[in-house]
Protein backbone atom coordinates (compact mmCIF):
# COMPACT_ATOMS: atom_id res chain seq x y z
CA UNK A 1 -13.15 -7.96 -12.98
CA UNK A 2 -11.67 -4.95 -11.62
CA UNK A 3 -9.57 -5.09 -8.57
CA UNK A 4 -11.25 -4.17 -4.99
CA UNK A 5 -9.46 -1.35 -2.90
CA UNK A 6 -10.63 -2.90 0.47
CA UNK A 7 -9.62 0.16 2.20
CA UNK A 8 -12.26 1.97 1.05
CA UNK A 9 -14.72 -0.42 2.48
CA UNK A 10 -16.98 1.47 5.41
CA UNK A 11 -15.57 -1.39 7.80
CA UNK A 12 -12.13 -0.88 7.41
CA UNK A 13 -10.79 1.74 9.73
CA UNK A 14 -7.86 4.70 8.76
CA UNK A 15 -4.42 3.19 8.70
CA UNK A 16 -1.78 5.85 9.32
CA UNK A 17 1.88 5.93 9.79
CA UNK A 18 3.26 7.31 12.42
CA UNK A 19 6.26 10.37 12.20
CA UNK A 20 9.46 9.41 13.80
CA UNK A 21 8.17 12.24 16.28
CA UNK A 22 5.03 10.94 17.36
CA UNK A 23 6.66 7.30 17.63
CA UNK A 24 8.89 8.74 20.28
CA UNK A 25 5.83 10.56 21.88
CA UNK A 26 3.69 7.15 21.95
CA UNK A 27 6.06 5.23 23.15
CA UNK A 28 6.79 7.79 25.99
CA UNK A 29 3.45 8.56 26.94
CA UNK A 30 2.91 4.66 27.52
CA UNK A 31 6.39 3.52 28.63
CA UNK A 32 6.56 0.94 26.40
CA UNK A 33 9.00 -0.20 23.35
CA UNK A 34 8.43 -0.48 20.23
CA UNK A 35 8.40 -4.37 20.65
CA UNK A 36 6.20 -4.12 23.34
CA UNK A 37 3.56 -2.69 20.86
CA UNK A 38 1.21 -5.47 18.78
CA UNK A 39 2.33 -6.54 15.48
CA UNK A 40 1.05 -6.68 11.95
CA UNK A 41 2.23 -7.78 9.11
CA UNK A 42 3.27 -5.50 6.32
CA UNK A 43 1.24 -7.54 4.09
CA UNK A 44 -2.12 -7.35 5.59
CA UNK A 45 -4.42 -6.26 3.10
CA UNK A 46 -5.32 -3.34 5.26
CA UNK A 47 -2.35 -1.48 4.91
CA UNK A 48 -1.28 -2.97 1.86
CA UNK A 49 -2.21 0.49 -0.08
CA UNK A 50 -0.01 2.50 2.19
CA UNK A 51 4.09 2.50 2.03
CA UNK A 52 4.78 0.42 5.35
CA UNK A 53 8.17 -0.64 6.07
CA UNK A 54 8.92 -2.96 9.12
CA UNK A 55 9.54 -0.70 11.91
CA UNK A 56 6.80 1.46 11.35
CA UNK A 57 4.25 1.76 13.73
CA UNK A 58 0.70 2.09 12.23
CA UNK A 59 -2.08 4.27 14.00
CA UNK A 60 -5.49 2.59 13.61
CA UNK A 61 -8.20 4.86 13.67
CA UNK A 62 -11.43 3.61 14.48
CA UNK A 63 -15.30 4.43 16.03
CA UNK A 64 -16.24 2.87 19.22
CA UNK A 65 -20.30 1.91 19.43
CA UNK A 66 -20.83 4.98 20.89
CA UNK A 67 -18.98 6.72 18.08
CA UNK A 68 -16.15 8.22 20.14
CA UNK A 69 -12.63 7.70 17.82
CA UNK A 70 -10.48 5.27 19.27
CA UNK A 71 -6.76 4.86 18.56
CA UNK A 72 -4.79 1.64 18.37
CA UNK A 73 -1.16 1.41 17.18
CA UNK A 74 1.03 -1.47 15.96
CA UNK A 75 3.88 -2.54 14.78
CA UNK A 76 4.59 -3.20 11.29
CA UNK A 77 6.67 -6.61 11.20
């Protein structure tokens, strides 16, 4: 049985790391800290396939019902 990529299922949304740039942009434009943000865990199988460190903070790219693209960020732990 070959192995299953499930970031190329339809239901997963785009994982994307952040640039050190756009980090300190988010986390202006918000006031927050980075340990302010929500976590995940580097070893969620949804970013599994990307090079994650902890510290990173992961843009999560996803369609709202009304198909408008919604960003959510977290913090890789």
């Amino acid at each position: 049985m070959a192995n299953f990529d499930i970031t190329r299922h339809f239901l997963v949304p785009k994982h994307l790391i952040l640039s050190k740039d756009d980090e300190v942009t988010l986390l202006k434009k918000y006031n927050v800290t980075k340990s302010e943000l929500p976590k995940i865990k580097s070893t969620d199988s949804s970013i599994a396939q990307i090079p994650v460190k902890p510290g990173d903070i992961v843009k999560i790219e996803r369609r709202s019902v009304f198909g408008d693209l919604i960003n959510y960020y977290r913090l890789v732990v």
